[in-house]
C-alpha atoms as a PDB file:
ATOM      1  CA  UNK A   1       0.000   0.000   0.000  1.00  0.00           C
ATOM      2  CA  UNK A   2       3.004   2.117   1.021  1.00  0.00           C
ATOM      3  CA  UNK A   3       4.746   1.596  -2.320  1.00  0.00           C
ATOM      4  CA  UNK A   4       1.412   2.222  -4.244  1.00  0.00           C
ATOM      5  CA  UNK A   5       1.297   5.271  -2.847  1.00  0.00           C
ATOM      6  CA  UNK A   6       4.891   6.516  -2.981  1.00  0.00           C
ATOM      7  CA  UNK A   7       4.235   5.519  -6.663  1.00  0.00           C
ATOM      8  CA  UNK A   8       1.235   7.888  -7.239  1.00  0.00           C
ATOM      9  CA  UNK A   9       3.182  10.782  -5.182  1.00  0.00           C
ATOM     10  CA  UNK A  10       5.229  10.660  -8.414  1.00  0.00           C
ATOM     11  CA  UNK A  11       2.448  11.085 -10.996  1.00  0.00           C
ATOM     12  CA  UNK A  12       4.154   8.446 -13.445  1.00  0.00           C
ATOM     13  CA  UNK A  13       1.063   8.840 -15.918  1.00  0.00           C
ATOM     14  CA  UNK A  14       2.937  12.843 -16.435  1.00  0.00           C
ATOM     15  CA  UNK A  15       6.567  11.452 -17.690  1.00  0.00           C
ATOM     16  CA  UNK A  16       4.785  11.115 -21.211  1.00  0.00           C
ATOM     17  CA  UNK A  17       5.460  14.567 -21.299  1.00  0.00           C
ATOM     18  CA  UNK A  18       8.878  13.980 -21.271  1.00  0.00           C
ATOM     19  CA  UNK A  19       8.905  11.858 -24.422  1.00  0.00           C
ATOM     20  CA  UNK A  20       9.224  15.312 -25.821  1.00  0.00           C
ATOM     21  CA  UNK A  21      12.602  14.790 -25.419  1.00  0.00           C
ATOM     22  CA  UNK A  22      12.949  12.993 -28.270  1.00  0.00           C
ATOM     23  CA  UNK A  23      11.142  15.313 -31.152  1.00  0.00           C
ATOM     24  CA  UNK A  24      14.668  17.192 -32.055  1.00  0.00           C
ATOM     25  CA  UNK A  25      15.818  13.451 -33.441  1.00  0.00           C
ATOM     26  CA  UNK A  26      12.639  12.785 -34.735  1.00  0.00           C
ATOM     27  CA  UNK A  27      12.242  16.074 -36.195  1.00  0.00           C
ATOM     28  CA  UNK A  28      15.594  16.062 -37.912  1.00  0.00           C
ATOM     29  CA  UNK A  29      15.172  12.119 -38.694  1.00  0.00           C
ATOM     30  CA  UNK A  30      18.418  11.160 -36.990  1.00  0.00           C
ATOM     31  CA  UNK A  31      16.852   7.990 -35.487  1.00  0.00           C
ATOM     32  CA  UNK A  32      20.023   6.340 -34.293  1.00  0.00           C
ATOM     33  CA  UNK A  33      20.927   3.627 -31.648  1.00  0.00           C
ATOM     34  CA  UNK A  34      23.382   5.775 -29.774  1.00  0.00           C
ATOM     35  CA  UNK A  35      20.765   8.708 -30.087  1.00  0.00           C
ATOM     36  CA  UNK A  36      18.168   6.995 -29.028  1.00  0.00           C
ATOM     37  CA  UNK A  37      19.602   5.228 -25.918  1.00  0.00           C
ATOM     38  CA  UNK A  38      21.314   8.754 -24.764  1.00  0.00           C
ATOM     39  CA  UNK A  39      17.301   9.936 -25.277  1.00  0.00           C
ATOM     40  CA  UNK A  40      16.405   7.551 -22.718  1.00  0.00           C
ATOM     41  CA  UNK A  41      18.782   8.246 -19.975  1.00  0.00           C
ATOM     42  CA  UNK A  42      17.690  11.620 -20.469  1.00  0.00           C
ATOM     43  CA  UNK A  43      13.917  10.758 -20.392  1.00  0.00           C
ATOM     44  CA  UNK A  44      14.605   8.338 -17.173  1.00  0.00           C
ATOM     45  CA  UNK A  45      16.979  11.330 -15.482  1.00  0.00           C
ATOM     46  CA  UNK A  46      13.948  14.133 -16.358  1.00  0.00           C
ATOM     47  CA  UNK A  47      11.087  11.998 -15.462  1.00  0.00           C
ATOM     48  CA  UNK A  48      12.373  11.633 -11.586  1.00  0.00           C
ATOM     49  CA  UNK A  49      13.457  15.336 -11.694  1.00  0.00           C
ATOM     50  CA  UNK A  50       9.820  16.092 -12.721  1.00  0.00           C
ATOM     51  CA  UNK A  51       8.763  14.343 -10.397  1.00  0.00           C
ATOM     52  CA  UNK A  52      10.749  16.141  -7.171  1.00  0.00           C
ATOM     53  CA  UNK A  53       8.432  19.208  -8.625  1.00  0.00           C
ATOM     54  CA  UNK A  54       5.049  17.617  -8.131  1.00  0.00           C
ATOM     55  CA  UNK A  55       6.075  16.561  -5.139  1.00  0.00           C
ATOM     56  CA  UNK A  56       7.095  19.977  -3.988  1.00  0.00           C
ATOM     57  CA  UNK A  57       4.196  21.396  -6.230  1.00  0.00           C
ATOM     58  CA  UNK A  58       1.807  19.474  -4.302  1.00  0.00           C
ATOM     59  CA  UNK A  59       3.222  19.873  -0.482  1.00  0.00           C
ATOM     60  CA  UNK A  60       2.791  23.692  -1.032  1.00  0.00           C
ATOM     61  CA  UNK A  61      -0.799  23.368  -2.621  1.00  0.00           C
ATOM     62  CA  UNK A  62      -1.719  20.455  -0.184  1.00  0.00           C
ATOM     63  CA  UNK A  63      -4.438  23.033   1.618  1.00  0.00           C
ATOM     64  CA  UNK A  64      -5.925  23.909  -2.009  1.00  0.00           C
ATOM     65  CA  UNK A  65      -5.823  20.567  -3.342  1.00  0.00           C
ATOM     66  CA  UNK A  66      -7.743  19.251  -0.251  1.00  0.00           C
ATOM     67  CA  UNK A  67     -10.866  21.655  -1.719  1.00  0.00           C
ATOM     68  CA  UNK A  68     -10.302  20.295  -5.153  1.00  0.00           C
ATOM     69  CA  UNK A  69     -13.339  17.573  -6.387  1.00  0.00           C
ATOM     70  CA  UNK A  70     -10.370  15.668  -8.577  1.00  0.00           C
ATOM     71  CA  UNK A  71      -7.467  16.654  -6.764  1.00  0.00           C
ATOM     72  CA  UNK A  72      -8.398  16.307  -3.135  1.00  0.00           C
ATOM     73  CA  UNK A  73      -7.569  12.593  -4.070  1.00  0.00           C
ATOM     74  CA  UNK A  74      -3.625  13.250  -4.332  1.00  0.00           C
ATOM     75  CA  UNK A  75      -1.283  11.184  -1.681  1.00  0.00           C
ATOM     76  CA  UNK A  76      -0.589  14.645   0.480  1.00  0.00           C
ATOM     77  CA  UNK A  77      -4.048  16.142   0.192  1.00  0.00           C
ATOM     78  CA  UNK A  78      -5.557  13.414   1.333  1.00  0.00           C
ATOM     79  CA  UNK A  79      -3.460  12.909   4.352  1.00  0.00           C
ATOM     80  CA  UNK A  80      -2.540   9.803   3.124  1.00  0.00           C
ATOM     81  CA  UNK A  81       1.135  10.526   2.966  1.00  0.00           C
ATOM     82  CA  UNK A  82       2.565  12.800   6.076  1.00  0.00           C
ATOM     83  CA  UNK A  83       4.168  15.722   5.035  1.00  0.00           C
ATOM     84  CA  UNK A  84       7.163  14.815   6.644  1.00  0.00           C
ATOM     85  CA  UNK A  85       7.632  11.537   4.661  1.00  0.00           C
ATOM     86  CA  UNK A  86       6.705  13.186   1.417  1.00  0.00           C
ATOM     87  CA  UNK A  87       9.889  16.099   1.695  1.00  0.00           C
ATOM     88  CA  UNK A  88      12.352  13.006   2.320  1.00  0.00           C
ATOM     89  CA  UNK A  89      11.326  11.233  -0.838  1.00  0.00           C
ATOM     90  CA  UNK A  90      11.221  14.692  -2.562  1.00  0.00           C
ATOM     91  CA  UNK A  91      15.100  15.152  -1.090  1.00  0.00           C
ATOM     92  CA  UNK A  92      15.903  11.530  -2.143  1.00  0.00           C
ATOM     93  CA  UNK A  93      14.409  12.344  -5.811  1.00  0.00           C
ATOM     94  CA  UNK A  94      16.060  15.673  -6.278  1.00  0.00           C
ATOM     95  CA  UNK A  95      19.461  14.251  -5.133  1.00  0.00           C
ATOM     96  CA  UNK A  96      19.533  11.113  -6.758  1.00  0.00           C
ATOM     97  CA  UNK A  97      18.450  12.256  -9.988  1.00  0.00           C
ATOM     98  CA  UNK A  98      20.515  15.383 -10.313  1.00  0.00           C
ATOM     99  CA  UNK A  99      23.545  13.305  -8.456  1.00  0.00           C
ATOM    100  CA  UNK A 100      23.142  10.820 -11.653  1.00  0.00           C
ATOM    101  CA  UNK A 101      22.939  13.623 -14.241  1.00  0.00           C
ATOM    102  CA  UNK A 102      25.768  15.263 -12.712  1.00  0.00           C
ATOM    103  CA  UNK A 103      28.048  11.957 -13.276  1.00  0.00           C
ATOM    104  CA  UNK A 104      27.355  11.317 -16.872  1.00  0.00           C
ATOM    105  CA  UNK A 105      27.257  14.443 -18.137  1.00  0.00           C
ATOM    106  CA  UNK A 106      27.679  18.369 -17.286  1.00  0.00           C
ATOM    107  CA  UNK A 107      24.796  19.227 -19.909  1.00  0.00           C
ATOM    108  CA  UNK A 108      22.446  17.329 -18.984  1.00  0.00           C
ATOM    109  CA  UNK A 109      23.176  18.452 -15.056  1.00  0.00           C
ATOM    110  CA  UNK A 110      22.787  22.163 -16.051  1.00  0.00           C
ATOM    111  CA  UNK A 111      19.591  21.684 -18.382  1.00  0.00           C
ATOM    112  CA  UNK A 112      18.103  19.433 -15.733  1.00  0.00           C
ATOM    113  CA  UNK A 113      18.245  22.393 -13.149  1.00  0.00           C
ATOM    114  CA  UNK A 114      17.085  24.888 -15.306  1.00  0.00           C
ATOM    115  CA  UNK A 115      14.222  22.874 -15.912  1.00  0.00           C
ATOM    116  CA  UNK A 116      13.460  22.684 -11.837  1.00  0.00           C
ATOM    117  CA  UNK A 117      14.119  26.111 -10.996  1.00  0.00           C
ATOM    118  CA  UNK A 118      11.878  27.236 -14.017  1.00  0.00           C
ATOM    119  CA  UNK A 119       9.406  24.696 -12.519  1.00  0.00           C
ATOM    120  CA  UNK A 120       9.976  26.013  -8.482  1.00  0.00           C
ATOM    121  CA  UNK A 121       9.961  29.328  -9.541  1.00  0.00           C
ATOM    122  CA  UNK A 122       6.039  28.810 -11.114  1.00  0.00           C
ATOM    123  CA  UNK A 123       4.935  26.753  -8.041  1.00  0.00           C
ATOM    124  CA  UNK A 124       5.868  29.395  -5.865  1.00  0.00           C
ATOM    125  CA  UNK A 125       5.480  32.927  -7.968  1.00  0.00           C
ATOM    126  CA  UNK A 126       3.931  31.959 -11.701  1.00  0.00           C
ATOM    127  CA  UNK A 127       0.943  29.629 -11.632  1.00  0.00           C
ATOM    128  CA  UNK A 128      -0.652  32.859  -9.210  1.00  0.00           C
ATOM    129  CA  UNK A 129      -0.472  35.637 -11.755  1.00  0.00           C
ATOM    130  CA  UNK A 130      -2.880  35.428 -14.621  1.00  0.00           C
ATOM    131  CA  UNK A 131      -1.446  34.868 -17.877  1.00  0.00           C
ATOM    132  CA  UNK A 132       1.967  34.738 -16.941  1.00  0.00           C
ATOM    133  CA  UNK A 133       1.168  31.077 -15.410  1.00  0.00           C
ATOM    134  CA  UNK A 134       0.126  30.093 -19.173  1.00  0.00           C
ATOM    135  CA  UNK A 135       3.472  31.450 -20.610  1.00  0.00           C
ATOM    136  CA  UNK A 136       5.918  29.345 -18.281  1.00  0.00           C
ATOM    137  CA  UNK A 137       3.774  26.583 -18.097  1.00  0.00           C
ATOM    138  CA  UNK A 138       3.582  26.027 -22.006  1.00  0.00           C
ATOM    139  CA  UNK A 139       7.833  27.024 -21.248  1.00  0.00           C
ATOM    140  CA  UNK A 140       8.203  23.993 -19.396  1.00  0.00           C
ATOM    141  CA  UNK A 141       6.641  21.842 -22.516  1.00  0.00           C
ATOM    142  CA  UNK A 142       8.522  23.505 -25.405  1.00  0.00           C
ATOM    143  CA  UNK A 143      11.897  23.779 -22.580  1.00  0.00           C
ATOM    144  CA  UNK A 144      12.131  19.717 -23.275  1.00  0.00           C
ATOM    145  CA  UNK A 145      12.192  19.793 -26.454  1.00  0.00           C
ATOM    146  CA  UNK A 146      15.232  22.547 -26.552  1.00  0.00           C
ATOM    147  CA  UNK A 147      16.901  20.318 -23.093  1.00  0.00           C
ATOM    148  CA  UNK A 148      16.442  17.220 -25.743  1.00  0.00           C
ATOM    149  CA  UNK A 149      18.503  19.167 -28.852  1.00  0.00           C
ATOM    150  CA  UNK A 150      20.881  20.181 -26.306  1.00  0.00           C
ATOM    151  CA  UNK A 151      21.304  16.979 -24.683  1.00  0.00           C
ATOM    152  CA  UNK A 152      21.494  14.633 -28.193  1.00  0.00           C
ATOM    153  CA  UNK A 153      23.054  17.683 -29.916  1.00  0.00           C
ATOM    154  CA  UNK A 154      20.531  17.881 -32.468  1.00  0.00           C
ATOM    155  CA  UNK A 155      19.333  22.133 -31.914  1.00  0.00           C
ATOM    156  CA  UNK A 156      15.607  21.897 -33.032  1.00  0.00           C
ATOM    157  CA  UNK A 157      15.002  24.382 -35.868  1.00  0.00           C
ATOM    158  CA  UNK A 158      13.302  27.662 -35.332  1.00  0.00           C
ATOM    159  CA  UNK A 159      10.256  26.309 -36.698  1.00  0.00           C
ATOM    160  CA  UNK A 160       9.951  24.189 -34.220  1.00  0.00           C
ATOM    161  CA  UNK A 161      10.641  26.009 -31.186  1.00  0.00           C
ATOM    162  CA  UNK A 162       7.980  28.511 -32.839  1.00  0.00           C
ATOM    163  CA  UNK A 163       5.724  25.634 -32.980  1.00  0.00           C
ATOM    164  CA  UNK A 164       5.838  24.232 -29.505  1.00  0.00           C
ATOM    165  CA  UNK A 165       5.660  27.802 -28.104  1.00  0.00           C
ATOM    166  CA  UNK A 166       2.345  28.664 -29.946  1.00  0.00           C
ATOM    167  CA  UNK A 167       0.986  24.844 -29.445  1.00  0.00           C
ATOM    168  CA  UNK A 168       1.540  24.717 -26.193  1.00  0.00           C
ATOM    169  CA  UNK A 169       0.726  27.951 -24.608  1.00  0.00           C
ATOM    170  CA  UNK A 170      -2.807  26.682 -26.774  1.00  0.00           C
ATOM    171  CA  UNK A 171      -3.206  23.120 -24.286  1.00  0.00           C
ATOM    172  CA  UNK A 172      -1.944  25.338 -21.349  1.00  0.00           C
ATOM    173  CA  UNK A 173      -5.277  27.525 -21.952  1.00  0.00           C
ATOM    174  CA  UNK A 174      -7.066  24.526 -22.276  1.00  0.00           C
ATOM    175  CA  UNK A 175      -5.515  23.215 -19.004  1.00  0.00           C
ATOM    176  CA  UNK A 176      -7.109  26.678 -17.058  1.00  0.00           C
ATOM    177  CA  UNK A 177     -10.392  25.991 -18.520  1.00  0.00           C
ATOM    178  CA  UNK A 178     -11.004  22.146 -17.523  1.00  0.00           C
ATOM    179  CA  UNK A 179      -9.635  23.371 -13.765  1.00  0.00           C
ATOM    180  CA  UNK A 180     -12.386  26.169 -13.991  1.00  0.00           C
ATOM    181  CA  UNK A 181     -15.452  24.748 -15.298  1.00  0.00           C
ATOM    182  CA  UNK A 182     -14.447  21.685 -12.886  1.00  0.00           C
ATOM    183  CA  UNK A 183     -15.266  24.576 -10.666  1.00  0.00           C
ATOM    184  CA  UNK A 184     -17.922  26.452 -11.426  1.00  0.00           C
ATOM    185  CA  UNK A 185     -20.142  24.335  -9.388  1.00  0.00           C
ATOM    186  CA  UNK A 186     -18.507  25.949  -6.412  1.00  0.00           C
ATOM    187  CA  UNK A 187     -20.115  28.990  -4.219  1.00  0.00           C
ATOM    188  CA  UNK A 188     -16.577  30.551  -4.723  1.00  0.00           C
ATOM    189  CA  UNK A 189     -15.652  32.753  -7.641  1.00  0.00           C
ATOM    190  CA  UNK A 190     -12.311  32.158  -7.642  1.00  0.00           C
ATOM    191  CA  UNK A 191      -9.843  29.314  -7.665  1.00  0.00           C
ATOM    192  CA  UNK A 192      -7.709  29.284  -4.049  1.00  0.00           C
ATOM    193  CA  UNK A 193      -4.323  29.626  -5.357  1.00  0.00           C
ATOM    194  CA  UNK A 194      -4.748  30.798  -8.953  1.00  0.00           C
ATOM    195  CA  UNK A 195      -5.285  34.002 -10.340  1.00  0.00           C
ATOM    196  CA  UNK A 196      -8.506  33.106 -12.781  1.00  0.00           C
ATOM    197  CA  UNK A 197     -12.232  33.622 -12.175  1.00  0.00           C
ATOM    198  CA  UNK A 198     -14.844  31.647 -13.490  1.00  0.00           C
ATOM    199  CA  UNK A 199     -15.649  33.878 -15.711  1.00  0.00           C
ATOM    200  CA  UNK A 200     -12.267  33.762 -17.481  1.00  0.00           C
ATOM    201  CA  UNK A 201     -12.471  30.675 -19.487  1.00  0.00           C
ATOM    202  CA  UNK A 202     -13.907  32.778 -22.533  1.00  0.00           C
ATOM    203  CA  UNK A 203     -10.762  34.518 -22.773  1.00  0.00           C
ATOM    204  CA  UNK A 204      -8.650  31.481 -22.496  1.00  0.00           C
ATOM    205  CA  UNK A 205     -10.945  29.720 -24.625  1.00  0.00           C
ATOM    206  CA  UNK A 206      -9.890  32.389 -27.434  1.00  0.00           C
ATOM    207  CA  UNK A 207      -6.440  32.719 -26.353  1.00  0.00           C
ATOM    208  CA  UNK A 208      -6.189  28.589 -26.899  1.00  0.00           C
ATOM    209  CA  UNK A 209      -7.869  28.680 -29.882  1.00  0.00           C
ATOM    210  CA  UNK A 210      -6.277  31.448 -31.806  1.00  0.00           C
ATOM    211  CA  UNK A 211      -2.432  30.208 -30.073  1.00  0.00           C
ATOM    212  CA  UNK A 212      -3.742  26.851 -31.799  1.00  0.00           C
ATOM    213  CA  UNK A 213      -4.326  28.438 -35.031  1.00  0.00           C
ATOM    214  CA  UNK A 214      -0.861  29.826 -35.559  1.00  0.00           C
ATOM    215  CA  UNK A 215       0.817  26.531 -34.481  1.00  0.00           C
ATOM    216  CA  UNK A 216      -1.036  25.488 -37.687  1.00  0.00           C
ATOM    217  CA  UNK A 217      -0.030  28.286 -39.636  1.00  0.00           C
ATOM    218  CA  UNK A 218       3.535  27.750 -38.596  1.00  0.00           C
ATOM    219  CA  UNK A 219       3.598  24.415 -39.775  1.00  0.00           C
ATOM    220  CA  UNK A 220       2.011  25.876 -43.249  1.00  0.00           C
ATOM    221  CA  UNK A 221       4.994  28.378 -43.543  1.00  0.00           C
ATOM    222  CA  UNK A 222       7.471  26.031 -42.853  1.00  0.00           C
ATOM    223  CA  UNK A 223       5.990  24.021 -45.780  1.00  0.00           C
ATOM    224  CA  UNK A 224       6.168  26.905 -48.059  1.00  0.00           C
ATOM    225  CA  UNK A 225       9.643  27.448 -46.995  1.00  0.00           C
ATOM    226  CA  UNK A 226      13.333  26.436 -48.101  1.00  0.00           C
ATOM    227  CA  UNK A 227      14.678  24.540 -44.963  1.00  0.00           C
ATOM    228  CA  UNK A 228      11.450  21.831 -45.728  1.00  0.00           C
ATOM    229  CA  UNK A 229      13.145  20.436 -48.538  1.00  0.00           C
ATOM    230  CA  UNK A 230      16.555  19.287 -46.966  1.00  0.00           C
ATOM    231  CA  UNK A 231      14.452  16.254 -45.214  1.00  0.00           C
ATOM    232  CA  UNK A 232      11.295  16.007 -47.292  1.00  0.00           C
ATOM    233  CA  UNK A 233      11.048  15.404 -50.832  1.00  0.00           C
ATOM    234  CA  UNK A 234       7.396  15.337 -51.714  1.00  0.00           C
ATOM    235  CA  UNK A 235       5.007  17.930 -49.458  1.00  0.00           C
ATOM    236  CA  UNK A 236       1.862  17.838 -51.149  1.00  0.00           C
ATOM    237  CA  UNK A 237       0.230  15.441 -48.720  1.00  0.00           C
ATOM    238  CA  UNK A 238       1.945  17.526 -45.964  1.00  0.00           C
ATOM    239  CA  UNK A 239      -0.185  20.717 -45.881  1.00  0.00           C
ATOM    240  CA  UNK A 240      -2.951  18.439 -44.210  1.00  0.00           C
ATOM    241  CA  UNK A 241      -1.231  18.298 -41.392  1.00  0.00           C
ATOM    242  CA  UNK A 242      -2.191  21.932 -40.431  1.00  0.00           C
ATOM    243  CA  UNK A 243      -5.956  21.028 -40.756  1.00  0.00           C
ATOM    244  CA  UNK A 244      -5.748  18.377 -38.823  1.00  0.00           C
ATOM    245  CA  UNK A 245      -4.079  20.489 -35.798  1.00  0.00           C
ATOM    246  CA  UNK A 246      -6.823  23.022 -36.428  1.00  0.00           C
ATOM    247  CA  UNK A 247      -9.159  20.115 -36.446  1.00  0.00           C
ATOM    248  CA  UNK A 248      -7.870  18.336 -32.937  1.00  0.00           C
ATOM    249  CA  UNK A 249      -7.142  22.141 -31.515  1.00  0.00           C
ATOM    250  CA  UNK A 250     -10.684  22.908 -32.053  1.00  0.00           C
ATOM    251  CA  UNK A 251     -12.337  19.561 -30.589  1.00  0.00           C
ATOM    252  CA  UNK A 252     -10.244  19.645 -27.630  1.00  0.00           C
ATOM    253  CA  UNK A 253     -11.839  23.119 -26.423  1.00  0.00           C
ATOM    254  CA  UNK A 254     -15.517  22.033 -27.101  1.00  0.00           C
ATOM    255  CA  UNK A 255     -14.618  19.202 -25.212  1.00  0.00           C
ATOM    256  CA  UNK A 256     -12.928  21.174 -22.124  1.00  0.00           C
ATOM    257  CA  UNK A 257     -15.715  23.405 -22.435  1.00  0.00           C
ATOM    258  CA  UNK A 258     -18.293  20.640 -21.699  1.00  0.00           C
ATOM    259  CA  UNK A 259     -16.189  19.489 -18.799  1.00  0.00           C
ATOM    260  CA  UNK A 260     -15.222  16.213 -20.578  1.00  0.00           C
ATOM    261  CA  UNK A 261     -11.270  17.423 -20.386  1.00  0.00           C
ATOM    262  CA  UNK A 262     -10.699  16.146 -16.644  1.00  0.00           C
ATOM    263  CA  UNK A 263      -6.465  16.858 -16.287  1.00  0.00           C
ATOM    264  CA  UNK A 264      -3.851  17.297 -18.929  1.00  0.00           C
ATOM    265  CA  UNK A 265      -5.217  18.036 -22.395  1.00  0.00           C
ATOM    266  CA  UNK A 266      -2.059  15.678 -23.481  1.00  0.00           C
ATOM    267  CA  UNK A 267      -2.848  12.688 -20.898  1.00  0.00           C
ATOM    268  CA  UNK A 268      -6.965  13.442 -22.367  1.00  0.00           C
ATOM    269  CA  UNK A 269      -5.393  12.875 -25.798  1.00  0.00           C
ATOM    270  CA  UNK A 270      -3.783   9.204 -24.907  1.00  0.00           C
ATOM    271  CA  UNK A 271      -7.418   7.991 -23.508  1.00  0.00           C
ATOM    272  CA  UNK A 272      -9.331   9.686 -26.597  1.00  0.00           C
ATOM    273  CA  UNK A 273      -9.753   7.304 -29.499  1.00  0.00           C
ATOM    274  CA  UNK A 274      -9.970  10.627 -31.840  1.00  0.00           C
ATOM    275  CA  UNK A 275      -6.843  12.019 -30.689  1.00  0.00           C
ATOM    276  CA  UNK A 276      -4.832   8.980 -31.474  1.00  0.00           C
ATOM    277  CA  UNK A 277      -6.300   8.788 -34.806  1.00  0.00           C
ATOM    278  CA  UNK A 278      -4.996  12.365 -35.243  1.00  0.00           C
ATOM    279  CA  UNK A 279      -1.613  11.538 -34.604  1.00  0.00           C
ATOM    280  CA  UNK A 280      -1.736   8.648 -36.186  1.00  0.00           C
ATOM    281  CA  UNK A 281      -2.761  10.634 -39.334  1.00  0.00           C
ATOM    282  CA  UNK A 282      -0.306  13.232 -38.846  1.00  0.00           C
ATOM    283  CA  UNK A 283       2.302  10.627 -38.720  1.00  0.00           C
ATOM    284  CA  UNK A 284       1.393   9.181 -42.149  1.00  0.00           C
ATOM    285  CA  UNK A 285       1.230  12.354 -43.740  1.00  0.00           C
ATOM    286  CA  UNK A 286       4.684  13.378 -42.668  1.00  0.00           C
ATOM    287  CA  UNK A 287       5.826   9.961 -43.381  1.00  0.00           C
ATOM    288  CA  UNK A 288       4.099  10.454 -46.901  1.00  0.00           C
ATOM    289  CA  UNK A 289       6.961  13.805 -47.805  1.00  0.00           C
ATOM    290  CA  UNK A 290       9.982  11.596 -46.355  1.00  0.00           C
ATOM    291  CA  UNK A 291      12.290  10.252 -49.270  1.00  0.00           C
ATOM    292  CA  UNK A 292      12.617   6.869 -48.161  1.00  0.00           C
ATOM    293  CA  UNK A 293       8.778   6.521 -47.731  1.00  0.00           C
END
């Protein structure tokens, strides 16, 4: 029961996120052994680093979370896990990990703690002051894709990083609406511990969709531009990819909007049959402009 516990302190379900580590080599097509297995000390060193910030994250909101209908549930809101025991396995975490990146490599040491102070620095300033908390949250997404160019050596392109920014401040707005319509039941107006009223998920609503929309657009450009050529050959199949982003973009609000997004629009995407289609789709098509398809 312990263990079980300890487990679910360290949200495993979240270190999908940090498969993002691996787009740069996707991205540039440099699927290599060596690459690959260097991506996964790097996804096995971030994950538990992660991790030491949910813990942290959710020994400071403990009081908030205990309000929350979903997240009253968590180890340290519930009371299930003292406190006490919960700051030893977050010391144990932080060390361990950082200890280990530390010994294989300076990089991935340095990149690592960016990455935690970024993600201490919005659990105890950021994720309070309204829009701002959208910005360096959707940082923290697009920051491991850059950590995984660094890392592998592989500096994603400028479309890219434009990409992630625009995509992900888009699922960050659709993060603040599920938390406030999960809400708006409540006799309060406004979320303990955040800066948004109920009110405000119009706003984000627009600010998701229309961050959304450019991620498309970028895509579209980066078709129409030079650098696409040196690793596809044929593109015409390619400029579907934008509709369906607009396409999945779009469904994903309606759906937070009805309430139906419960957590992280990207852990709603692995349990939604639609979603995977999408990517599955937007793998073939890029697959469909690659030379050796």
């Amino acid at each position: 029961m312990k263990i079980c516990l300890q487990t679910k302190l360290l949200r495993p379900h979240h270190w999908l996120k940090n498969l993002l580590v691996f787009i740069p080599m996707i991205a540039a097509h440099r699927i290599e052994l060596n690459l690959f297995l260097d991506g996964v000390v790097l996804f096995i060193l971030f994950s538990f680093v992660a991790s030491s910030g949910y813990i942290f994250n959710d020994i400071l909101d403990r009081k908030f979370d205990a309000n929350h209908q979903a997240k009253k549930n968590r180890p340290i809101a519930s009371g299930q896990i003292k406190v006490s025991n919960a700051i030893i396995v977050f010391l144990l975490l932080f060390t361990a990990s950082l200890s280990a990146a530390y010994s294989i490599n300076y990089i991935i040491f340095i990149t690592l703690l960016a990455y935690f102070l970024l993600s201490l620095s919005y659990s105890l300033l950021f994720k309070k002051m309204i829009i701002i908390d959208i910005v360096v949250l959707s940082g923290l997404y697009s920051m491991r894709i850059v950590i995984g160019g660094v890392v592998l050596s592989i500096p994603p392109s400028f479309w890219l990083v434009v990409f992630s920014m625009f995509f992900f401040l888009s699922l960050a707005c659709i993060k603040r609406v599920s938390e406030l319509i999960a809400f708006e039941g409540s006799k309060k107006k406004k979320i303990a511990g955040r800066g948004y009223d109920v009110e405000d998920r119009e706003i984000l609503t627009q600010i998701s969709l229309v961050s959304g929309f450019i991620s498309a657009l970028v895509i579209l450009l980066y078709l129409r531009s030079d650098d696409i050529y040196l690793i596809y050959q044929n593109i015409n199949y390619m400029y579907f990819i934008g509709v369906v982003v607009i396409y999945w973009i779009s469904r994903v609000n309606i759906k937070a909007i009805r309430g139906e997004v419960h957590s992280d629009p990207l852990l709603f995407a692995i349990q939604d049959k639609v979603s995977i289609l999408s990517f599955i789709l937007i793998i073939l098509l890029a697959l469909s402009g690659a030379e050796y398809f």
